[in-house]
N, C-alpha and C. Protein backbone atom coordinates (compact mmCIF):
# COMPACT_ATOMS: atom_id res chain seq x y z
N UNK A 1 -30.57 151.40 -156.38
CA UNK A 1 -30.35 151.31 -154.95
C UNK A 1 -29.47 150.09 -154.67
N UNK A 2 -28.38 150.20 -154.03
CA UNK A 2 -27.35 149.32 -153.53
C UNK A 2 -28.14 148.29 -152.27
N UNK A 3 -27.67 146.93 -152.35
CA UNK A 3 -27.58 146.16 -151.14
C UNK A 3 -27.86 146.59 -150.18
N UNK A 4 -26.80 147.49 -149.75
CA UNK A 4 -26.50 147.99 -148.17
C UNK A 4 -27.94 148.97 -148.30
N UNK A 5 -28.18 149.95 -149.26
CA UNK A 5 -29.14 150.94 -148.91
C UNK A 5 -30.31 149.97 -148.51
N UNK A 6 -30.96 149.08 -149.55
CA UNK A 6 -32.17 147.84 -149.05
C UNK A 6 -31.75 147.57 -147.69
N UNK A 7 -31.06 146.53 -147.52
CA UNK A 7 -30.95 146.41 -146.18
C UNK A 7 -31.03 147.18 -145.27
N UNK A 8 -30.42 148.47 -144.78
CA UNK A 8 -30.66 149.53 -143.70
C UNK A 8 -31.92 149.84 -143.99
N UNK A 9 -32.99 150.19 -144.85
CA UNK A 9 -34.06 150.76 -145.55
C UNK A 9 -35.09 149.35 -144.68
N UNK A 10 -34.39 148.09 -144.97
CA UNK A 10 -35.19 146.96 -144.51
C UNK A 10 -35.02 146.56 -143.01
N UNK A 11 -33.83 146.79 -142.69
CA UNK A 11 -33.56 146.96 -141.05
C UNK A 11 -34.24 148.23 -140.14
N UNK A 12 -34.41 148.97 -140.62
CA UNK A 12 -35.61 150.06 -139.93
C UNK A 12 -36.82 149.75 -140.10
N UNK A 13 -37.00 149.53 -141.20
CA UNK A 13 -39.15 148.75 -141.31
C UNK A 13 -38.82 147.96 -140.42
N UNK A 14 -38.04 146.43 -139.96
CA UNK A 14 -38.13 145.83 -139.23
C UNK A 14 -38.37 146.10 -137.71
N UNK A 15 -37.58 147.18 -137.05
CA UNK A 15 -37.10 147.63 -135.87
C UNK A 15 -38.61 148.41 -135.56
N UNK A 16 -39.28 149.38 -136.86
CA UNK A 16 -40.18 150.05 -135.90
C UNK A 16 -41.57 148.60 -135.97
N UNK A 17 -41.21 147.71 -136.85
CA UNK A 17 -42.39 146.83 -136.70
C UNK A 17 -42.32 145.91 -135.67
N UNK A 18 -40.96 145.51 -135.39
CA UNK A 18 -40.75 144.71 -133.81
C UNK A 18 -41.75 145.66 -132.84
N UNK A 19 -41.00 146.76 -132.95
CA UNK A 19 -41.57 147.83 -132.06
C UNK A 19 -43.17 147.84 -131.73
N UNK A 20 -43.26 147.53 -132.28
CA UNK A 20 -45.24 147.76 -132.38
C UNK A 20 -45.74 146.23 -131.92
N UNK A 21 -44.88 145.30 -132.36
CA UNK A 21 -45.53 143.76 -131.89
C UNK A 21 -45.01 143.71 -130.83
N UNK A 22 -43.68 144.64 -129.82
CA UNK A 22 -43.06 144.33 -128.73
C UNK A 22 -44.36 144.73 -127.72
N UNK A 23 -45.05 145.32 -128.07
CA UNK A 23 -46.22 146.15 -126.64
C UNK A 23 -47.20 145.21 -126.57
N UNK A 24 -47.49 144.22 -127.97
CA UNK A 24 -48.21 142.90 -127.62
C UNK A 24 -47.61 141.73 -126.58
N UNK A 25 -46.54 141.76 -126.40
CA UNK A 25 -45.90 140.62 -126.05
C UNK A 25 -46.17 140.60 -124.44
N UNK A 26 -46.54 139.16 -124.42
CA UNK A 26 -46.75 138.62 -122.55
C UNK A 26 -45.48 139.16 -121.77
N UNK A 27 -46.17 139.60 -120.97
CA UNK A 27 -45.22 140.92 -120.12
C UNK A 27 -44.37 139.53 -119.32
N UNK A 28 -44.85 138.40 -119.41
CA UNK A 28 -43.73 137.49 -118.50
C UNK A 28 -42.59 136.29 -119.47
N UNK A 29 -43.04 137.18 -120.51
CA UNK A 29 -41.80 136.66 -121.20
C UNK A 29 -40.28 136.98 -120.76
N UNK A 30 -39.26 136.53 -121.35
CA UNK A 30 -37.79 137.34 -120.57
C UNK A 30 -37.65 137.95 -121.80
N UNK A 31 -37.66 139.00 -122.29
CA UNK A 31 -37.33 139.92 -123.53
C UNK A 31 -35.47 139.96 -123.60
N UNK A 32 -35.51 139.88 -122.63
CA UNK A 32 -33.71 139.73 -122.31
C UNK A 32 -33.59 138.87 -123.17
N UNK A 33 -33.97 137.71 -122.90
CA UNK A 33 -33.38 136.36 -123.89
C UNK A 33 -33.64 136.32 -125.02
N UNK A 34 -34.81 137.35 -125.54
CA UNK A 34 -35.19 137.15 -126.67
C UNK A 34 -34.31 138.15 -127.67
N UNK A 35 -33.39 139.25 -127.22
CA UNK A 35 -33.08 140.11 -127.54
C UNK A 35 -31.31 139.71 -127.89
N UNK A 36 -30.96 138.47 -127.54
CA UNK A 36 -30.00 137.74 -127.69
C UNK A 36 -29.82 136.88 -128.26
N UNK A 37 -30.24 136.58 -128.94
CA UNK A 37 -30.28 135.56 -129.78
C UNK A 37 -28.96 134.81 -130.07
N UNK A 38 -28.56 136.08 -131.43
CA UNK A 38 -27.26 136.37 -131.85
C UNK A 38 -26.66 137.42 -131.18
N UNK A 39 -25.88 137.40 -130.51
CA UNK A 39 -24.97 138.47 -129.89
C UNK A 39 -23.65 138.39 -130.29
N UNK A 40 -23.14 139.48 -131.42
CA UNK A 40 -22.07 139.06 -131.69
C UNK A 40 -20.53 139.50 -130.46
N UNK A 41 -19.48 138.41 -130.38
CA UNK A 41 -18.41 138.25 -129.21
C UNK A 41 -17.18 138.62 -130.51
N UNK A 42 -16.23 139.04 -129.69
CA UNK A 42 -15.12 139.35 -130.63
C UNK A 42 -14.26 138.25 -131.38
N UNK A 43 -14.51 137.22 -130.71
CA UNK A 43 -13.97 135.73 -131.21
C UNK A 43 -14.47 135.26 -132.88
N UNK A 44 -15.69 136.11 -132.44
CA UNK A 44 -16.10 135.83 -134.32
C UNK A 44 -15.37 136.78 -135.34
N UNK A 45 -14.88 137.80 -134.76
CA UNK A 45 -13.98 138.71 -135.43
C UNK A 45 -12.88 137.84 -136.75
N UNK A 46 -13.32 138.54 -137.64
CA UNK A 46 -12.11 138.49 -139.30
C UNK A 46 -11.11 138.80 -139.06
N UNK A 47 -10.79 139.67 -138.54
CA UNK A 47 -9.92 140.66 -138.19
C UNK A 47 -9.61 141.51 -139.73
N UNK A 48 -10.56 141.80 -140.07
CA UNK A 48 -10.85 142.85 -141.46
C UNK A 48 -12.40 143.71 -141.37
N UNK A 49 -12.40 144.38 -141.20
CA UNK A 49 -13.57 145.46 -140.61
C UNK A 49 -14.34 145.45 -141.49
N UNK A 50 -14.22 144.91 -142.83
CA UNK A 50 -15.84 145.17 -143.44
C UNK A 50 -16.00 143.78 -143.61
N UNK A 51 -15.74 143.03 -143.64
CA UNK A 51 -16.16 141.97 -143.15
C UNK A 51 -17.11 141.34 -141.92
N UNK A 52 -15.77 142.30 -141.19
CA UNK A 52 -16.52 142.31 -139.58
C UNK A 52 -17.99 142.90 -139.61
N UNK A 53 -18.28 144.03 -139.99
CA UNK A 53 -19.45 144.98 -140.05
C UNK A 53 -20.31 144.00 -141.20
N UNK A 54 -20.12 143.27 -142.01
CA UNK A 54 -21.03 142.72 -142.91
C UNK A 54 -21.53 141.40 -141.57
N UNK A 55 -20.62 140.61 -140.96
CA UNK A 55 -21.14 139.41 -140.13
C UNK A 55 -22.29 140.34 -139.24
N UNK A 56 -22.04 141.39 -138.50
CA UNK A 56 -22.56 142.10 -137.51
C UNK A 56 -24.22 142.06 -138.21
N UNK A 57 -23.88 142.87 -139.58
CA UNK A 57 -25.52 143.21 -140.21
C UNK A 57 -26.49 141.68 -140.25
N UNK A 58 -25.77 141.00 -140.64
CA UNK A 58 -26.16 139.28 -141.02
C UNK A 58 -26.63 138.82 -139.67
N UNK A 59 -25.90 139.22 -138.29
CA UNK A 59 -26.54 138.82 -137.05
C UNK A 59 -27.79 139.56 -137.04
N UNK A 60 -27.89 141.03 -137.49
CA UNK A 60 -28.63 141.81 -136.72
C UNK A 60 -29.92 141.40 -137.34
N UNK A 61 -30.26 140.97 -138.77
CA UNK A 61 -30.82 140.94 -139.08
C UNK A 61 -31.59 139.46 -138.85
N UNK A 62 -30.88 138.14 -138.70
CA UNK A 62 -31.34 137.61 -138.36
C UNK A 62 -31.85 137.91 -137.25
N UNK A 63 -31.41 138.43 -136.13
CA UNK A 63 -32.32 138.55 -134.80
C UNK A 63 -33.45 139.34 -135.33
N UNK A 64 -33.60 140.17 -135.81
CA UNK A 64 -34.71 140.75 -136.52
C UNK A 64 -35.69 139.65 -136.79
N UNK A 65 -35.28 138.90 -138.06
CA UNK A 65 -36.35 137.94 -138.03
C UNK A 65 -36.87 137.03 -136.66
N UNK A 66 -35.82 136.97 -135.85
CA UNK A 66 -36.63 135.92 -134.62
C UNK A 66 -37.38 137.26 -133.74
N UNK A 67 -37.51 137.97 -133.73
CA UNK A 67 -38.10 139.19 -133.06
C UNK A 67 -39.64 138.99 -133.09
N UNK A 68 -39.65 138.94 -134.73
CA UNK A 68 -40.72 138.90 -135.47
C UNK A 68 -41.39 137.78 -135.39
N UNK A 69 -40.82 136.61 -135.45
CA UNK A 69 -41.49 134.96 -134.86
C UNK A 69 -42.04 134.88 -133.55
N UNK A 70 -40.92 135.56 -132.84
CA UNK A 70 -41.68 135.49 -131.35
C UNK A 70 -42.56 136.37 -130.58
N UNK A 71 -42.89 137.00 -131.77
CA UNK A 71 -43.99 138.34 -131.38
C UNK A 71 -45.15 138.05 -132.27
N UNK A 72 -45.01 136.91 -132.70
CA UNK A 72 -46.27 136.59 -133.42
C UNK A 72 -46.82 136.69 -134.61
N UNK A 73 -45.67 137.31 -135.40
CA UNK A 73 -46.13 138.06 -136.78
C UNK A 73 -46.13 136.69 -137.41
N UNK A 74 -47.53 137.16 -138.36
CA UNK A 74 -47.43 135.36 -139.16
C UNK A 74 -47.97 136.17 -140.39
N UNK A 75 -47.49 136.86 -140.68
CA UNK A 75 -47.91 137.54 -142.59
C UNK A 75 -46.62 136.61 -143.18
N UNK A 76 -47.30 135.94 -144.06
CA UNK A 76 -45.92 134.77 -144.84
C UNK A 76 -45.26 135.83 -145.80
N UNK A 77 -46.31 136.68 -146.76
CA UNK A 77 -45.92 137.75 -147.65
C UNK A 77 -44.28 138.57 -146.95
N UNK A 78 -44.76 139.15 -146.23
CA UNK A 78 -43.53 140.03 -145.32
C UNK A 78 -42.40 139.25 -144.99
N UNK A 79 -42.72 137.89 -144.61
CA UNK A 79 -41.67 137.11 -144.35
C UNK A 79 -40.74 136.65 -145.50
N UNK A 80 -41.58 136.45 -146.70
CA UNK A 80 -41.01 136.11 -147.92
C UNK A 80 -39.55 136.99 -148.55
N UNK A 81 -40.31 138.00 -147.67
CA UNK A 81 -39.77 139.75 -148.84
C UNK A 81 -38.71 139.66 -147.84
N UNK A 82 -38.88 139.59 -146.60
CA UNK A 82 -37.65 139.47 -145.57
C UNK A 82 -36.29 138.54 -145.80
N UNK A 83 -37.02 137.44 -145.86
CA UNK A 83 -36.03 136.36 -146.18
C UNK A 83 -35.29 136.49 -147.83
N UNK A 84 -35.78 136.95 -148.34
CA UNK A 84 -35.32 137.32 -150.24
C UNK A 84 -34.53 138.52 -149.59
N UNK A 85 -34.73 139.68 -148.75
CA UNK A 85 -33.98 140.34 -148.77
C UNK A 85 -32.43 140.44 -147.91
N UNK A 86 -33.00 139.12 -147.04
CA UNK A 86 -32.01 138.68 -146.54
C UNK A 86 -31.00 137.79 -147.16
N UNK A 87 -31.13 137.37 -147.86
CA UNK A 87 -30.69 136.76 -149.34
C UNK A 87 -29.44 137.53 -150.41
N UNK A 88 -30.18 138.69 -150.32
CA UNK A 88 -30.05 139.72 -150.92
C UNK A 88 -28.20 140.52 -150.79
N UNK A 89 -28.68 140.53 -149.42
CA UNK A 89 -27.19 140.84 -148.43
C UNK A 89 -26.61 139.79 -147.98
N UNK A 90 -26.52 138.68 -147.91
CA UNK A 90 -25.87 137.77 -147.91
C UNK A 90 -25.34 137.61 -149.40
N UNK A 91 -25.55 137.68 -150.71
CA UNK A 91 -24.97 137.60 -151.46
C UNK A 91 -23.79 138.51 -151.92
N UNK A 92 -24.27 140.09 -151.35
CA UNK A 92 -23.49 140.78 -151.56
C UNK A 92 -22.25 140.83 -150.43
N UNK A 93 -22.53 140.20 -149.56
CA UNK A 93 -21.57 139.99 -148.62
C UNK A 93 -20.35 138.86 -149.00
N UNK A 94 -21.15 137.72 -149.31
CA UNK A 94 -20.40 136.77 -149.74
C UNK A 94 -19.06 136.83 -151.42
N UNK A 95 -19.73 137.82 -152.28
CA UNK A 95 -18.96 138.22 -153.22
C UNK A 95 -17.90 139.22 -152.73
N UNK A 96 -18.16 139.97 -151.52
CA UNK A 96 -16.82 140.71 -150.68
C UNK A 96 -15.78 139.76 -150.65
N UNK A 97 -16.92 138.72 -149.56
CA UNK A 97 -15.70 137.71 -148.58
C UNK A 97 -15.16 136.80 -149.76
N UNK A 98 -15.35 136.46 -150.38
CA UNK A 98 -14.90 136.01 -151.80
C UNK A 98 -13.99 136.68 -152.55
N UNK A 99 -14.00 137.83 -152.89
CA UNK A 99 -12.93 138.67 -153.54
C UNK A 99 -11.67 138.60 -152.19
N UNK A 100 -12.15 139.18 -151.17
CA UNK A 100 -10.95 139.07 -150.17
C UNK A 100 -10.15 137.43 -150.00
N UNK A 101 -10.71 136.54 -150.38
CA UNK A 101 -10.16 135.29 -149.97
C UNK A 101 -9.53 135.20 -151.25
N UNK A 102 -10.03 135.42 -152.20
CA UNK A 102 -8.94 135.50 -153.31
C UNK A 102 -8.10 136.08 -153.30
N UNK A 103 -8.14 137.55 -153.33
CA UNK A 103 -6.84 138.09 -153.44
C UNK A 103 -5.82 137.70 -152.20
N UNK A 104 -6.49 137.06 -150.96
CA UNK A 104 -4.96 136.47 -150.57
C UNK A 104 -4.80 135.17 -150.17
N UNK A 105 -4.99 134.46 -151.68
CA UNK A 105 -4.87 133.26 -152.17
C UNK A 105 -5.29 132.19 -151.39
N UNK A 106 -6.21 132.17 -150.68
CA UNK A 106 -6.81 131.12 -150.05
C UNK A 106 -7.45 130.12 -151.20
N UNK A 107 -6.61 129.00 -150.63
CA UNK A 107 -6.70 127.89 -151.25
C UNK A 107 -7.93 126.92 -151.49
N UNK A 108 -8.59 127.41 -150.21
CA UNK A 108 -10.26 126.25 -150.11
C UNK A 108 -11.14 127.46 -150.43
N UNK A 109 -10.55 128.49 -151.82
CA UNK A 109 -11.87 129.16 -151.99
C UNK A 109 -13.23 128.31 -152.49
N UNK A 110 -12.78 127.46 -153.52
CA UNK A 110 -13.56 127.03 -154.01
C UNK A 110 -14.93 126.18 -153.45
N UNK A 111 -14.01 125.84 -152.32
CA UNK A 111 -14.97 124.89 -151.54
C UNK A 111 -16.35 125.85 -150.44
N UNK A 112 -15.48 127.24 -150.48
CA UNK A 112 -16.06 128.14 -149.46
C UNK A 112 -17.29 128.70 -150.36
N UNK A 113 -17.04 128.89 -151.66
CA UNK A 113 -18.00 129.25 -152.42
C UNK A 113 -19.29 128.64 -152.40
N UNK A 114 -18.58 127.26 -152.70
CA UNK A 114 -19.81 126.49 -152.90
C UNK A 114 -21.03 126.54 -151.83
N UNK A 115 -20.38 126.53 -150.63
CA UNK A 115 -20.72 126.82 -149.32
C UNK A 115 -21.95 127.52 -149.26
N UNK A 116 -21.67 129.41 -149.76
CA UNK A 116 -22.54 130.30 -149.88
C UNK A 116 -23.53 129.87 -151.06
N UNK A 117 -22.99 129.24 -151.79
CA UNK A 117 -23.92 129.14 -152.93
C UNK A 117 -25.48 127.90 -152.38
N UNK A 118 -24.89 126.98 -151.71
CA UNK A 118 -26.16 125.93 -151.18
C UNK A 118 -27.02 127.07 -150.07
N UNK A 119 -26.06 127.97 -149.41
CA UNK A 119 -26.92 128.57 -148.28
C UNK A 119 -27.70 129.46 -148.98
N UNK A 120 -27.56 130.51 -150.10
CA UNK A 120 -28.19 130.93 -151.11
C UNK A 120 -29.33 130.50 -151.43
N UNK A 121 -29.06 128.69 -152.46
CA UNK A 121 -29.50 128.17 -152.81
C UNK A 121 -30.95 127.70 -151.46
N UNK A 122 -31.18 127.69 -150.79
CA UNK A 122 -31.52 126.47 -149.46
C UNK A 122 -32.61 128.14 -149.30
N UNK A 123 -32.02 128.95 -148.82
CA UNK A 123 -32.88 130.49 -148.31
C UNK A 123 -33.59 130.67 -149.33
N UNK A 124 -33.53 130.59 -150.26
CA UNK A 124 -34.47 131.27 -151.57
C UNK A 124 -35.20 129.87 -151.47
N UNK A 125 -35.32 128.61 -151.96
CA UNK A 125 -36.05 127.74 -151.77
C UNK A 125 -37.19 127.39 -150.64
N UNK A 126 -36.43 127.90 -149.53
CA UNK A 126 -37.09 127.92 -148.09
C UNK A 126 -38.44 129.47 -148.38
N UNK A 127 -37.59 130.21 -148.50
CA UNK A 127 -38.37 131.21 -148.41
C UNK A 127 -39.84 131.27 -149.46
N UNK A 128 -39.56 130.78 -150.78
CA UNK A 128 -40.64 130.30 -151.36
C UNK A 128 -41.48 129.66 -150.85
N UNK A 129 -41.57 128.71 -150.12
CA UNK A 129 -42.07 127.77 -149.67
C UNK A 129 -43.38 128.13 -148.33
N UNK A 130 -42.97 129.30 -147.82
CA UNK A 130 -43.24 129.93 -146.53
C UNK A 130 -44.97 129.93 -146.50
N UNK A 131 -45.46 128.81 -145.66
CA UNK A 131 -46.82 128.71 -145.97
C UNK A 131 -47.46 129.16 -144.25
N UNK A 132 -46.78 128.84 -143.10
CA UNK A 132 -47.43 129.01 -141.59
C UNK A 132 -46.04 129.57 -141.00
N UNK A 133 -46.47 129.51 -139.91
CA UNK A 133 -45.57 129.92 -138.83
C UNK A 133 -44.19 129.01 -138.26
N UNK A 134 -44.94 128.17 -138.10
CA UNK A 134 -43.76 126.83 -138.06
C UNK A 134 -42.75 126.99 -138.88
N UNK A 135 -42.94 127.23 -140.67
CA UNK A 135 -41.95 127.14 -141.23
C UNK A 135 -41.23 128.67 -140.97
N UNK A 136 -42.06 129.32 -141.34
CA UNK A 136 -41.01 130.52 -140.80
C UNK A 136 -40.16 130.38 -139.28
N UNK A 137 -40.67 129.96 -138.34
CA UNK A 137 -39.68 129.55 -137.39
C UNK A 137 -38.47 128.80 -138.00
N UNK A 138 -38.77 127.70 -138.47
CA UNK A 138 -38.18 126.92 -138.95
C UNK A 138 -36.78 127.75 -139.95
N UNK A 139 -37.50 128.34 -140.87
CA UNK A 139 -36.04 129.03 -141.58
C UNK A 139 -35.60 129.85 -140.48
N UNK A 140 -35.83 130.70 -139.84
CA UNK A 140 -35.03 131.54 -138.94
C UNK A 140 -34.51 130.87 -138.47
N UNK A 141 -34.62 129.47 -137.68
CA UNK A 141 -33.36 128.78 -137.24
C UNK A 141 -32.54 128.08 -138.04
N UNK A 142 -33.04 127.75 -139.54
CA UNK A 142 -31.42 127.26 -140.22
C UNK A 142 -30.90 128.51 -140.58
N UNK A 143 -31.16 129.57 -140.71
CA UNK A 143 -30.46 130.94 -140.97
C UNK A 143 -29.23 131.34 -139.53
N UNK A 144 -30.07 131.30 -138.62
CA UNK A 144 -29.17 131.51 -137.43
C UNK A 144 -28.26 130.21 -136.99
N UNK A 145 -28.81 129.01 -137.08
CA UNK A 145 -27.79 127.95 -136.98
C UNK A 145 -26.43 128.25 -138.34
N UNK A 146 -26.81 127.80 -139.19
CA UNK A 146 -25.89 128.22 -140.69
C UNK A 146 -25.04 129.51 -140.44
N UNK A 147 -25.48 130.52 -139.91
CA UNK A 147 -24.72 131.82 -140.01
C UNK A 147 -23.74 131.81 -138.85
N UNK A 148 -23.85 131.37 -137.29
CA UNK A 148 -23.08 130.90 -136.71
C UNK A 148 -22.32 129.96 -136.83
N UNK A 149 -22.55 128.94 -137.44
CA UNK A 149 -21.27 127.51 -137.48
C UNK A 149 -20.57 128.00 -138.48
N UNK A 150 -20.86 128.65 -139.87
CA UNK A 150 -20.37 128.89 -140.90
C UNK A 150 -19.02 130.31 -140.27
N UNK A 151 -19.17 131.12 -139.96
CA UNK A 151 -18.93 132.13 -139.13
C UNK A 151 -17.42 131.74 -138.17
N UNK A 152 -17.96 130.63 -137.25
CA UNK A 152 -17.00 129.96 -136.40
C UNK A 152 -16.03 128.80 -137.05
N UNK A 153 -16.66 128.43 -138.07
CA UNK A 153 -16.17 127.10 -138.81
C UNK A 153 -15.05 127.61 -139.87
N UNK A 154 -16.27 127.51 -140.81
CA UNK A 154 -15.66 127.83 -142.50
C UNK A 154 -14.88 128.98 -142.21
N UNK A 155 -15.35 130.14 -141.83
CA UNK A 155 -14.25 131.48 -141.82
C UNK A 155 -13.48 131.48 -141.21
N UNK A 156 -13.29 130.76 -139.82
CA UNK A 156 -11.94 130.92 -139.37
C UNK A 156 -10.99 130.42 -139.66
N UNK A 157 -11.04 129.32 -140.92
CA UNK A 157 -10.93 128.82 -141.25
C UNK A 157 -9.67 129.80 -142.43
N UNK A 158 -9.95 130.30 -142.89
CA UNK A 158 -10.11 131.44 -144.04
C UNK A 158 -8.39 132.68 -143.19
N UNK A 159 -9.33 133.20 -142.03
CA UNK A 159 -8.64 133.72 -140.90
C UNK A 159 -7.18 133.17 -140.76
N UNK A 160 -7.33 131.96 -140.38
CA UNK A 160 -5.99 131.29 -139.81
C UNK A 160 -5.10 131.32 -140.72
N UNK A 161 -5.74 130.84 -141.91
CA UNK A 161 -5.05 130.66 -143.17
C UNK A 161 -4.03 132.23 -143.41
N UNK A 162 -4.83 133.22 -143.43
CA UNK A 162 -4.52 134.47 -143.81
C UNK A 162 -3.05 135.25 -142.62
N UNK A 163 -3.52 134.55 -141.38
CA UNK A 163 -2.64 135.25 -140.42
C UNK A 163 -1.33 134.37 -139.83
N UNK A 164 -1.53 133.12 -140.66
CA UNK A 164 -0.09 132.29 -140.90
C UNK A 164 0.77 132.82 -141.82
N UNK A 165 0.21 133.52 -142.65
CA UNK A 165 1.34 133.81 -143.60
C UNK A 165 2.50 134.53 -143.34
């Protein structure tokens, strides 16, 4: 089974399990806000479509995990398997965006690598670690902080480079 199949396979368990903790949730919460987290804007755009569609999954899924924080789920097990599988697709994403930055010779690959490799490195460590709720909050926001600055930062970075030529 491929990446992408786990992930979609893991993005539906997620969606009908939000689903079921969403009918718990204090009816005076704003679900609006919660449902936004990550909203991806076209400004984050590659301007290379599987790229684009890999950032999209990486949002969706993080909002997935904050779904799940703010609805209360505190099974660390599930969270573990979440975050490893989120891991999972981020790696296979990053060996895309990696082959594409090579083949058109971007110069700060090396540095971009390294990049994915600490965020790699940092998620699998974190995710081990996953003992309460706090920390699982806690990784969902260096996941969603990291995936946005990296996103706006490092890749456009990548972008500019590519559409000067």
């Amino acid at each position: 089974m491929s990446y992408f199949s786990t992930f979609n396979t893991l993005v539906s368990f997620v969606e009908i399990y939000f689903f079921i903790w969403k009918g718990v949730l204090n009816h005076n919460q704003n679900l609006e806000k919660i449902m936004q987290l990550l909203k991806w804007k076209d400004e984050y755009s590659m301007s290379e479509e599987k790229i684009d569609e890999q950032h999209k999954g990486l949002f969706k899924l993080s909002n997935e995990i904050y779904h799940l924080v703010e609805a209360g789920v505190d099974d660390a097990e599930h969270f573990r398997e979440l975050f490893m599988a989120l891991n999972d697709y981020t790696v296979e994403h990053f060996i895309y965006e990696e082959m594409y930055m090579e083949a058109k010779g971007y110069p700060q690959l090396k540095k971009h690598i390294k990049q994915h490799l600490e965020f790699s490195e940092t998620l699998k460590k974190l995710a081990v670690g996953i003992n309460k709720e706090s920390h699982i909050k806690d990784i969902g926001e260096f996941v969603t902080t990291w995936l946005v600055q990296h996103v706006l930062n490092e890749d456009m970075k990548y972008k500019e480079y590519i559409q000067a030529r």
